[in-house]
C-alpha atoms as a PDB file:
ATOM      1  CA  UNK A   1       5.720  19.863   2.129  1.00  0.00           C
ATOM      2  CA  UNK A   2       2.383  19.281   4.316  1.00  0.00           C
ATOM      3  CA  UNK A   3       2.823  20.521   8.200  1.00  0.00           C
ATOM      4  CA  UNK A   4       1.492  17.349  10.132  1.00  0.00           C
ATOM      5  CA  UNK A   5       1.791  18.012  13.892  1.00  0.00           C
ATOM      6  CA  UNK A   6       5.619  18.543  14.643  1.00  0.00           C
ATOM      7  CA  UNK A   7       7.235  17.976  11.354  1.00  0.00           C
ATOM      8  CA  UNK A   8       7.403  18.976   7.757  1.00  0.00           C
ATOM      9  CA  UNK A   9       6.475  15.832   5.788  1.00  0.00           C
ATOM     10  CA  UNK A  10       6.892  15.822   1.728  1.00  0.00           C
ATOM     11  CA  UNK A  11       3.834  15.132   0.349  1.00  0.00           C
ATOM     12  CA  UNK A  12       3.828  11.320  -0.719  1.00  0.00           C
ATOM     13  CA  UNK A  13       2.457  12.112  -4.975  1.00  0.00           C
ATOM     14  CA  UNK A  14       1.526   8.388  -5.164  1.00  0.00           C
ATOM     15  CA  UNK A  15      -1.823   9.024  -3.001  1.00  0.00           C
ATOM     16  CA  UNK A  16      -2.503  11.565  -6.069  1.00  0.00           C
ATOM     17  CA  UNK A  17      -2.118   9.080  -9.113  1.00  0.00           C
ATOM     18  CA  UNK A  18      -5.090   6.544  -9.295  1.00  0.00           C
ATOM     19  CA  UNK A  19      -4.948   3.746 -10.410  1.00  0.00           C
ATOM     20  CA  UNK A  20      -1.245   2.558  -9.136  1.00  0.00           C
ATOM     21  CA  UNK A  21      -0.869   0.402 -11.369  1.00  0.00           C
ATOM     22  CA  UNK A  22       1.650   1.329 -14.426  1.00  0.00           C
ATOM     23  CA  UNK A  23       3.249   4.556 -12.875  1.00  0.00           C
ATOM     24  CA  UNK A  24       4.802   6.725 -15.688  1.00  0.00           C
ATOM     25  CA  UNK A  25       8.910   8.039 -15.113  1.00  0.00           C
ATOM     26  CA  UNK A  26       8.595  11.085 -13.643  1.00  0.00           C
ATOM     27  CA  UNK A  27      11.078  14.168 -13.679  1.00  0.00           C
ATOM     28  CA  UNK A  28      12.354  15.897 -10.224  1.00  0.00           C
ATOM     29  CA  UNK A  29      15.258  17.820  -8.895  1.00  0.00           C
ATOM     30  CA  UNK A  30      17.523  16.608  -5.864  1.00  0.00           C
ATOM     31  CA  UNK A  31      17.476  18.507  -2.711  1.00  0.00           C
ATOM     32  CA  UNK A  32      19.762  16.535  -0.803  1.00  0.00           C
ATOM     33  CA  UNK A  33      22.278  13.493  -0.893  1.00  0.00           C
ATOM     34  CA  UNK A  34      23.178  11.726   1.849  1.00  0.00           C
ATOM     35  CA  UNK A  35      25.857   9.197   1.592  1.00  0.00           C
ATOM     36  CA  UNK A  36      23.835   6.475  -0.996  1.00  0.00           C
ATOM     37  CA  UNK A  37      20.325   7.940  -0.442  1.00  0.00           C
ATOM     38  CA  UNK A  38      18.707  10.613  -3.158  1.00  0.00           C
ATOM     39  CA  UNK A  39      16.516  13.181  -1.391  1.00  0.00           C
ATOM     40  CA  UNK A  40      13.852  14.711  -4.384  1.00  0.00           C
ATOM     41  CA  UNK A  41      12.491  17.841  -4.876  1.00  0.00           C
ATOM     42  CA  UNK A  42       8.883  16.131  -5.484  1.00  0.00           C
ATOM     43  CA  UNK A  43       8.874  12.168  -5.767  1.00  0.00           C
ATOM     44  CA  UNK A  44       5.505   9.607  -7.024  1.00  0.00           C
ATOM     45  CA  UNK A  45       7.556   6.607  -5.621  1.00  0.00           C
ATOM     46  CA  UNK A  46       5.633   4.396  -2.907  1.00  0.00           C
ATOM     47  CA  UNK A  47       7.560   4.758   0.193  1.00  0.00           C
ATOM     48  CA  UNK A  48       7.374   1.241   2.313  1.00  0.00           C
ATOM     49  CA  UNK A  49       4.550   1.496   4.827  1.00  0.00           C
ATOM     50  CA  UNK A  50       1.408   0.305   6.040  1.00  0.00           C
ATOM     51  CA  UNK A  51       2.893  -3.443   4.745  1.00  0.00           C
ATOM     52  CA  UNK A  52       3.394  -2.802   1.679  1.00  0.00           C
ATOM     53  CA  UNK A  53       6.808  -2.929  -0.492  1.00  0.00           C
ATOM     54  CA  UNK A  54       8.731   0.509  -1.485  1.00  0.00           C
ATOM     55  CA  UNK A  55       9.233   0.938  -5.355  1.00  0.00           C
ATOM     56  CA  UNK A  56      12.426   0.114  -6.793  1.00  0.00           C
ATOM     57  CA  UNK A  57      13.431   1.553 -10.125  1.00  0.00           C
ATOM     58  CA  UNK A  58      16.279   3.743 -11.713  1.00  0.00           C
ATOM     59  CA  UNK A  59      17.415   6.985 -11.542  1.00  0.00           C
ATOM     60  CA  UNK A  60      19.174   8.615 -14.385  1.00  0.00           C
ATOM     61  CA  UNK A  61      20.135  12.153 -15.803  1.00  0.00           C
ATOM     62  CA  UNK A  62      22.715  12.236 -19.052  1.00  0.00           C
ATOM     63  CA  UNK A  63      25.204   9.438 -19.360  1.00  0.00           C
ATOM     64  CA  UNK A  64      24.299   8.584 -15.947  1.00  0.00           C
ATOM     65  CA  UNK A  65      21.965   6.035 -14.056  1.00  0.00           C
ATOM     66  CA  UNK A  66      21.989   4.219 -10.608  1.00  0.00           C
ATOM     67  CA  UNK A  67      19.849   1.791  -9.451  1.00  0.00           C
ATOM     68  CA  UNK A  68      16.983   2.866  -6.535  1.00  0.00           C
ATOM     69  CA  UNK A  69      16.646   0.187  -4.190  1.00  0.00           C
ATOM     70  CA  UNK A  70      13.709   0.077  -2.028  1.00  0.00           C
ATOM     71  CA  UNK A  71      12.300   3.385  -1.108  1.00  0.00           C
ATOM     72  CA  UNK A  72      11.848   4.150   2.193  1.00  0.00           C
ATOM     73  CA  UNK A  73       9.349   6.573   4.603  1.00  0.00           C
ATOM     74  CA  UNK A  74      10.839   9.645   6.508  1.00  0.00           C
ATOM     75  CA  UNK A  75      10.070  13.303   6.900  1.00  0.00           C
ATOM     76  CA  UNK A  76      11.459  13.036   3.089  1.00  0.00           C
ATOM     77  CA  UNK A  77      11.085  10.301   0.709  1.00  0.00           C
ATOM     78  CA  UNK A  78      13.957   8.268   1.146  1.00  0.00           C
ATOM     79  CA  UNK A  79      15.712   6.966  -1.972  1.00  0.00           C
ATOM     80  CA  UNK A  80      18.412   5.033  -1.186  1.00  0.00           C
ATOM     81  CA  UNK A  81      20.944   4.046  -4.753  1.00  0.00           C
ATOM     82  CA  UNK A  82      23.697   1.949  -5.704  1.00  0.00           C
ATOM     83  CA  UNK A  83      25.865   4.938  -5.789  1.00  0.00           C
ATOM     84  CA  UNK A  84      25.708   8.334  -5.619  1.00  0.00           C
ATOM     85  CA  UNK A  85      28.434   9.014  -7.696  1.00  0.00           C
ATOM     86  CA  UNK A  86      28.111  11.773 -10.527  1.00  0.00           C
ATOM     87  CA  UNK A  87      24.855  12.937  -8.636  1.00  0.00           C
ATOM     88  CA  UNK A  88      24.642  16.358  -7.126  1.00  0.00           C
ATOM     89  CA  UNK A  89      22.341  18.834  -5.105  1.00  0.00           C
ATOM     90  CA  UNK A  90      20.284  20.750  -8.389  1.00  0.00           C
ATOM     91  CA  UNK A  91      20.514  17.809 -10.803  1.00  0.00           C
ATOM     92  CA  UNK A  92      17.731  17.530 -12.451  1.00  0.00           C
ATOM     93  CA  UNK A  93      16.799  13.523 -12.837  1.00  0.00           C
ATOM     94  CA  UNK A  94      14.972  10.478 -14.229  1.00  0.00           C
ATOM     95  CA  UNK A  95      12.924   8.738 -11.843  1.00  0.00           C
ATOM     96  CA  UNK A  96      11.927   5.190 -13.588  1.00  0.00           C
ATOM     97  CA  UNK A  97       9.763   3.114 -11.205  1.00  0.00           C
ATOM     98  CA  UNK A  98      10.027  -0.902 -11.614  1.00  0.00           C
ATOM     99  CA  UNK A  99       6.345  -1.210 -12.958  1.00  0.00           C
ATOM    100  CA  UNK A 100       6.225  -4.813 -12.320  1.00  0.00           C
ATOM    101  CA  UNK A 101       7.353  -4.627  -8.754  1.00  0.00           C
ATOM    102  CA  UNK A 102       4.846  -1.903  -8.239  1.00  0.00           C
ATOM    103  CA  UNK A 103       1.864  -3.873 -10.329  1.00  0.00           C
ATOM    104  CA  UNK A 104       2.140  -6.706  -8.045  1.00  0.00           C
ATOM    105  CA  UNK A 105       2.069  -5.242  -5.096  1.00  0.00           C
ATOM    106  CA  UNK A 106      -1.037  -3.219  -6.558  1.00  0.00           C
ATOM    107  CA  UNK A 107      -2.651  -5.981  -6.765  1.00  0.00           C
ATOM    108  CA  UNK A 108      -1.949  -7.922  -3.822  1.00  0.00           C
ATOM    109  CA  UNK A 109      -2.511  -5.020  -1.866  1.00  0.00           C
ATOM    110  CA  UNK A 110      -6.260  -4.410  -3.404  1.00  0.00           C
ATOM    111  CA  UNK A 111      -6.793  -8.288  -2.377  1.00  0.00           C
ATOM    112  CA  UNK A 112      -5.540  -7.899   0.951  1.00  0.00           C
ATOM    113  CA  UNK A 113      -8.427  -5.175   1.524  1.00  0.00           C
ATOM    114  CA  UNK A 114     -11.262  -7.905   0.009  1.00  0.00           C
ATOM    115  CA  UNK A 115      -9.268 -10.579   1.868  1.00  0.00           C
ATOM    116  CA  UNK A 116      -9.594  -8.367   5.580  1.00  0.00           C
ATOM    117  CA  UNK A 117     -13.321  -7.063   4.379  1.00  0.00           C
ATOM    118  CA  UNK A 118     -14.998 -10.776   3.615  1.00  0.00           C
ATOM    119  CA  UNK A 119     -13.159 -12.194   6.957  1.00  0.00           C
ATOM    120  CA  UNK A 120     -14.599  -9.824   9.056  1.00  0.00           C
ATOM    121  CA  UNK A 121     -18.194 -10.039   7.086  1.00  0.00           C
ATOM    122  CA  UNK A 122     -18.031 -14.151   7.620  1.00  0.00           C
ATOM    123  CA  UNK A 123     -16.280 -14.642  10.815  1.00  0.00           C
ATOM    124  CA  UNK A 124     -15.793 -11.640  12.427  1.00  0.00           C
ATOM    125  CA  UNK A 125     -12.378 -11.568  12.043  1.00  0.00           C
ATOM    126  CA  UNK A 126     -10.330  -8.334  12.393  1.00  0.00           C
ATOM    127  CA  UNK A 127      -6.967  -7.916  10.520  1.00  0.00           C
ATOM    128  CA  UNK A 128      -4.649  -7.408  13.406  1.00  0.00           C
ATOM    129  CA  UNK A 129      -1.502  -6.939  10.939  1.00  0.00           C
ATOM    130  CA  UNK A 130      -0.496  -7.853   7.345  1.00  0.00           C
ATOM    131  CA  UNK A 131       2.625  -7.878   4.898  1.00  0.00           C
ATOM    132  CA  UNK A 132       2.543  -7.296   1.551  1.00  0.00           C
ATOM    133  CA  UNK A 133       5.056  -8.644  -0.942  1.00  0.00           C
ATOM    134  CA  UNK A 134       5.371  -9.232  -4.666  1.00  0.00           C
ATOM    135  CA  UNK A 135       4.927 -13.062  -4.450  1.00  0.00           C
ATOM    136  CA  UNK A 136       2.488 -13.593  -1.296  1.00  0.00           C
ATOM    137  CA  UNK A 137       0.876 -11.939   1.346  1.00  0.00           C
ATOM    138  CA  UNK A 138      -0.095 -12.564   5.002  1.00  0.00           C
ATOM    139  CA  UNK A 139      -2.755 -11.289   7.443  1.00  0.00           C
ATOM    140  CA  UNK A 140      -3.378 -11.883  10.728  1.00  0.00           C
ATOM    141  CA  UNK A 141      -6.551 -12.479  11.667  1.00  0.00           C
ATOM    142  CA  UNK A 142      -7.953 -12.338  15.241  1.00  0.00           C
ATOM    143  CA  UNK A 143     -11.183 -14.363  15.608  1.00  0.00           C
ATOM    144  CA  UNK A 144     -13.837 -14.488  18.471  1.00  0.00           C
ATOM    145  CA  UNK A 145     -14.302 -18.061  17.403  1.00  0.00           C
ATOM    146  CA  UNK A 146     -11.426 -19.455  15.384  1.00  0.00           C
ATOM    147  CA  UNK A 147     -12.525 -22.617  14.509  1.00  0.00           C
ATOM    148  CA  UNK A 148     -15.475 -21.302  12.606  1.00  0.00           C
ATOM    149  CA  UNK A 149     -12.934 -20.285  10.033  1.00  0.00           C
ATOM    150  CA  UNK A 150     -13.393 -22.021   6.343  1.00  0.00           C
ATOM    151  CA  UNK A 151     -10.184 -21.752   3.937  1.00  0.00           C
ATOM    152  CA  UNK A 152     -12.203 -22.724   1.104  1.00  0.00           C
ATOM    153  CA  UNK A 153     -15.507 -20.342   1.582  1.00  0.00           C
ATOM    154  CA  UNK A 154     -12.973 -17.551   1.988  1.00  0.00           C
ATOM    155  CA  UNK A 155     -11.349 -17.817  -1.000  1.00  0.00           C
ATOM    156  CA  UNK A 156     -14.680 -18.693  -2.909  1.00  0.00           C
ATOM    157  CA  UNK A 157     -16.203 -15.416  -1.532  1.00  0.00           C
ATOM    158  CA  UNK A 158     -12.639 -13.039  -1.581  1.00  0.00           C
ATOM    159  CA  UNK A 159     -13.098 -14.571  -5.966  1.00  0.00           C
ATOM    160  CA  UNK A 160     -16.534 -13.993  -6.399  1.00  0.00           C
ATOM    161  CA  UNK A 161     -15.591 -10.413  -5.448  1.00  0.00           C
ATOM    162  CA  UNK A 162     -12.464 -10.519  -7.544  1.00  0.00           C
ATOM    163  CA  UNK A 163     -14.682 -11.625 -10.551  1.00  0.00           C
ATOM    164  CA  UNK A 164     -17.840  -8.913  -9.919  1.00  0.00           C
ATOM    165  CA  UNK A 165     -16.129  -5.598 -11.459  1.00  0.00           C
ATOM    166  CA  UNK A 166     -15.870  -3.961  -8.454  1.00  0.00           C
ATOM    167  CA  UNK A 167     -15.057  -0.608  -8.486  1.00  0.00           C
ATOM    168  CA  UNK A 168     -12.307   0.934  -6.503  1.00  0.00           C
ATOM    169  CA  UNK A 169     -12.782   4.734  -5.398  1.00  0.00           C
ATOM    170  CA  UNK A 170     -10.117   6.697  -3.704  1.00  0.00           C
ATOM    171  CA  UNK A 171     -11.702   9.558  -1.329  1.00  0.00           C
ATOM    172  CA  UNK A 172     -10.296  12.567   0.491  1.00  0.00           C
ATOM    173  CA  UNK A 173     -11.931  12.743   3.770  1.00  0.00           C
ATOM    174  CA  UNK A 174     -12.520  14.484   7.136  1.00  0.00           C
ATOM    175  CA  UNK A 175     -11.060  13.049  10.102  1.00  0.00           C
ATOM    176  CA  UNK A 176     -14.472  12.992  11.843  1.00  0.00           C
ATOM    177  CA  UNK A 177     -16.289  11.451   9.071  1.00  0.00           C
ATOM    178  CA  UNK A 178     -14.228   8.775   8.809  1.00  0.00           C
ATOM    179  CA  UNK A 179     -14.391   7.952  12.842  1.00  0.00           C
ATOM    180  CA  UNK A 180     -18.412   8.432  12.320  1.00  0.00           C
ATOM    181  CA  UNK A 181     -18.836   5.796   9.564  1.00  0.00           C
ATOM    182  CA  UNK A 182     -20.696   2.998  10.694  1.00  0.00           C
ATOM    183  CA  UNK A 183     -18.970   0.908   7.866  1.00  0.00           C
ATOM    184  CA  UNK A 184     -15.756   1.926   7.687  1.00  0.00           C
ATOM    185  CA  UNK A 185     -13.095  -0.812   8.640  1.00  0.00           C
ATOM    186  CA  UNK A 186      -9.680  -0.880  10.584  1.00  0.00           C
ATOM    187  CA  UNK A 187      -9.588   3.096  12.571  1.00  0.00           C
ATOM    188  CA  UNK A 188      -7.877   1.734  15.894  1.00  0.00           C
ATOM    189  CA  UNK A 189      -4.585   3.221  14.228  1.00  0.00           C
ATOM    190  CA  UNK A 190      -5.865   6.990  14.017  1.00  0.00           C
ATOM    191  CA  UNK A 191      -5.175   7.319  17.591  1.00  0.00           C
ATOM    192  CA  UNK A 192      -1.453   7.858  16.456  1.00  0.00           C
ATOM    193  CA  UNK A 193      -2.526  10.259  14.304  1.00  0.00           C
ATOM    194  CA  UNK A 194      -1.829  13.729  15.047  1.00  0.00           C
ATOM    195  CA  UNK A 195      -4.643  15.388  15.527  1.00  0.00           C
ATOM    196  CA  UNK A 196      -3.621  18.558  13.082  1.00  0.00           C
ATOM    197  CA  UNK A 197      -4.201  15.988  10.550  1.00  0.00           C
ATOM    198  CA  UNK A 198      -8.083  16.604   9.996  1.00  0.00           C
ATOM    199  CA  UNK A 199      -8.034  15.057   6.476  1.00  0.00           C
ATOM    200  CA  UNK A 200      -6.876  11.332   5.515  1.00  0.00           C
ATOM    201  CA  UNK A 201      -7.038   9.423   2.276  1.00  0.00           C
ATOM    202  CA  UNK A 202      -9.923   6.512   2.097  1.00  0.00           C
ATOM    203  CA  UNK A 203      -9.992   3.666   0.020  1.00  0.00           C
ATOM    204  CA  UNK A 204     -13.500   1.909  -1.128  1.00  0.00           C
ATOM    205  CA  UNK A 205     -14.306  -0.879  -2.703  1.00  0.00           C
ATOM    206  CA  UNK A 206     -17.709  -0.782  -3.814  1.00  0.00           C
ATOM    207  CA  UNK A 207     -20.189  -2.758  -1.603  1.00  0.00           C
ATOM    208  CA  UNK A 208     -17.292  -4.751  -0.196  1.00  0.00           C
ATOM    209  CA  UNK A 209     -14.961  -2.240   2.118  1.00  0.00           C
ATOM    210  CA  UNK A 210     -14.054   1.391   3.220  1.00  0.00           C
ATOM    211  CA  UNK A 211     -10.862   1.862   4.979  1.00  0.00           C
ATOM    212  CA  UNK A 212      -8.729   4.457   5.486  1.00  0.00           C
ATOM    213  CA  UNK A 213      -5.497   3.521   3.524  1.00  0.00           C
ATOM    214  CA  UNK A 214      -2.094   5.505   1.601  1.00  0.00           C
ATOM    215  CA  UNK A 215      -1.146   2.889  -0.462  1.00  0.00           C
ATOM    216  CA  UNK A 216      -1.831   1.546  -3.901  1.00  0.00           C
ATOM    217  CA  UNK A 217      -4.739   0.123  -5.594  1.00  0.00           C
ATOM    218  CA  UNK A 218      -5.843  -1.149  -8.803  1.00  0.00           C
ATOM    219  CA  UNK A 219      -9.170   0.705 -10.093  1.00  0.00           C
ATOM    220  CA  UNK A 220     -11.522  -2.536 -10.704  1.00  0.00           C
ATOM    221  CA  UNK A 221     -11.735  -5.740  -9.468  1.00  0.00           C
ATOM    222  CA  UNK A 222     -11.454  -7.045 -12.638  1.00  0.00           C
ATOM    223  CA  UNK A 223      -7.380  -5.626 -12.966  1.00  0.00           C
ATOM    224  CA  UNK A 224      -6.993  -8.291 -10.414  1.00  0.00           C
ATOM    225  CA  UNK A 225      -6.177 -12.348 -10.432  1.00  0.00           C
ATOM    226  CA  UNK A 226      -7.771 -14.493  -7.906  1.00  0.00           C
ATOM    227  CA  UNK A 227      -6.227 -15.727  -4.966  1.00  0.00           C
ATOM    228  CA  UNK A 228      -4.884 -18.960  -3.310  1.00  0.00           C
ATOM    229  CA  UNK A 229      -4.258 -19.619   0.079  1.00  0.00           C
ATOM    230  CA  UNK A 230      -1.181 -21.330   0.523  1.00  0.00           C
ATOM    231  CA  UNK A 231      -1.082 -21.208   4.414  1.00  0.00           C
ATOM    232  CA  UNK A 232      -2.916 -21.247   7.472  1.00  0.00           C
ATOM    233  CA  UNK A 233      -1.037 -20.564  10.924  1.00  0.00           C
ATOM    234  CA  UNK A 234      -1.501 -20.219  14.394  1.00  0.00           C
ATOM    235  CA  UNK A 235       0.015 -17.039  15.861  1.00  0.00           C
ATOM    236  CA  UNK A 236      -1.643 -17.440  19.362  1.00  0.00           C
ATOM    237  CA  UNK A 237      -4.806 -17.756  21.112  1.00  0.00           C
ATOM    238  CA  UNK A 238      -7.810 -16.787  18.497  1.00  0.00           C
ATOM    239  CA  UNK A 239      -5.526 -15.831  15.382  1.00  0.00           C
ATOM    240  CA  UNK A 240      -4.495 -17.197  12.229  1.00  0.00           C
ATOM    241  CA  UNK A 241      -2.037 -16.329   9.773  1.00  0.00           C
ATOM    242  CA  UNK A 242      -3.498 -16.296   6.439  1.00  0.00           C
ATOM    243  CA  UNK A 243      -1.113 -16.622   3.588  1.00  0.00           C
ATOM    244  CA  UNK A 244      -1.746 -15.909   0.293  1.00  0.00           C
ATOM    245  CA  UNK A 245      -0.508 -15.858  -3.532  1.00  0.00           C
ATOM    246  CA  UNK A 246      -2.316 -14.460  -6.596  1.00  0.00           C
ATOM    247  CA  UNK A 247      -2.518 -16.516 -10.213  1.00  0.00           C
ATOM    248  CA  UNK A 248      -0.494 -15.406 -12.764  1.00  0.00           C
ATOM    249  CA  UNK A 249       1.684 -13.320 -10.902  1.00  0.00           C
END
């Protein structure tokens, strides 16, 4: 558990395994059930948050397995199951995460951050919200000048990335670093942060983006496929909804 503020948080292991693509089952003991939800000792699934998905998967000791639905954020890792049944407090346990599930949203989440990086480098455009799913994603994009914005030279640009072997880095680093980076993109939401938390995860993409960010990433551009946009909406004065599907996936 990491003390953040008020509250005893478990520490979310995905931040710790780089790439998150292809997440290995993992052993753990339950701490707590709760009607259908598994509470474990130490967990590596992706919680839902920051827009994208939860893992799915199984969980499984001897002669027993149950199917983990979407797992869910809390002061523990939620793991809400079919059924409980057989399961108790001590058990030790099988987590199996649904690699495919996880892959795509890997993926989709890495090209959300090129997606949000090349918007704001060609129109100015700051991602204003997003949701990340296995089949598509969408962004919001607030523009000073909407009608500036080009489908096409955005996905040309967001491929040419996609197709340069762009390295992705995953950095630990101090709260005050972060805020002092003339580069790095979307901080507005660290004024929610507690400030006991002096240390945050940061994601880079090399010579494209550097954003603070707790979810998962492929670690090249080349892991990824390029991207489509399949629709362009207006949510309001100045923004667009940008959606978006990968090939191949």
């Amino acid at each position: 558990m990491k003390y953040l503020g008020s509250e005893f948080l478990q520490e979310k292991l995905h931040m710790s395994q780089h790439p998150g693509i292809n997440p290995p089952p993992f052993r753990s003991t339950i701490s707590g059930i709760n009607k259908n939800i598994i509470f474990l000792k130490d967990s590596f699934c992706y919680p839902r948050g920051g827009g994208q998905q939860g893992d799915t998967g199984m969980i499984s000791k001897i002669n027993i397995e149950t199917e983990l639905l979407e797992t869910l954020p809390g002061e523990s890792i939620v793991h809400p199951v079919i059924s409980t049944d057989g399961f108790n407090v001590g058990d030790e346990v099988l987590c199996t995460i649904n690699q495919q599930r996880r892959n795509k949203n890997t993926s989709m989440h890495t090209v959300q951050h090129i997606v949000s990086a090349i918007a704001n480098d060609m129109f100015s455009a700051e991602t204003v919200g997003n949701q990340i799913s296995e089949e598509y994603t969408r962004i919001d994009l607030l523009f000073p000048d909407r009608d500036k914005f080009n489908s096409d030279d955005l996905v040309q640009a967001v491929n040419d990335i996609i197709n340069s072997d762009k390295n992705v880095r995953i950095h630990n680093w101090e709260r005050e670093r972060i805020l002092q980076h003339e580069q790095m993109r979307h901080t507005k939401f660290m004024d929610r942060i507690p400030s006991s938390v002096t240390e945050l995860r940061v994601v880079e993409i090399v010579d494209v983006d550097l954003c603070p960010c707790g979810g998962t990433h492929v670690d090249n551009t080349s892991k990824l496929d390029e991207m489509i946009i399949t629709n362009v909406k207006s949510k309001g004065a100045g923004k667009l909804r940008i959606s978006y599907s990968l090939n191949n996936l």
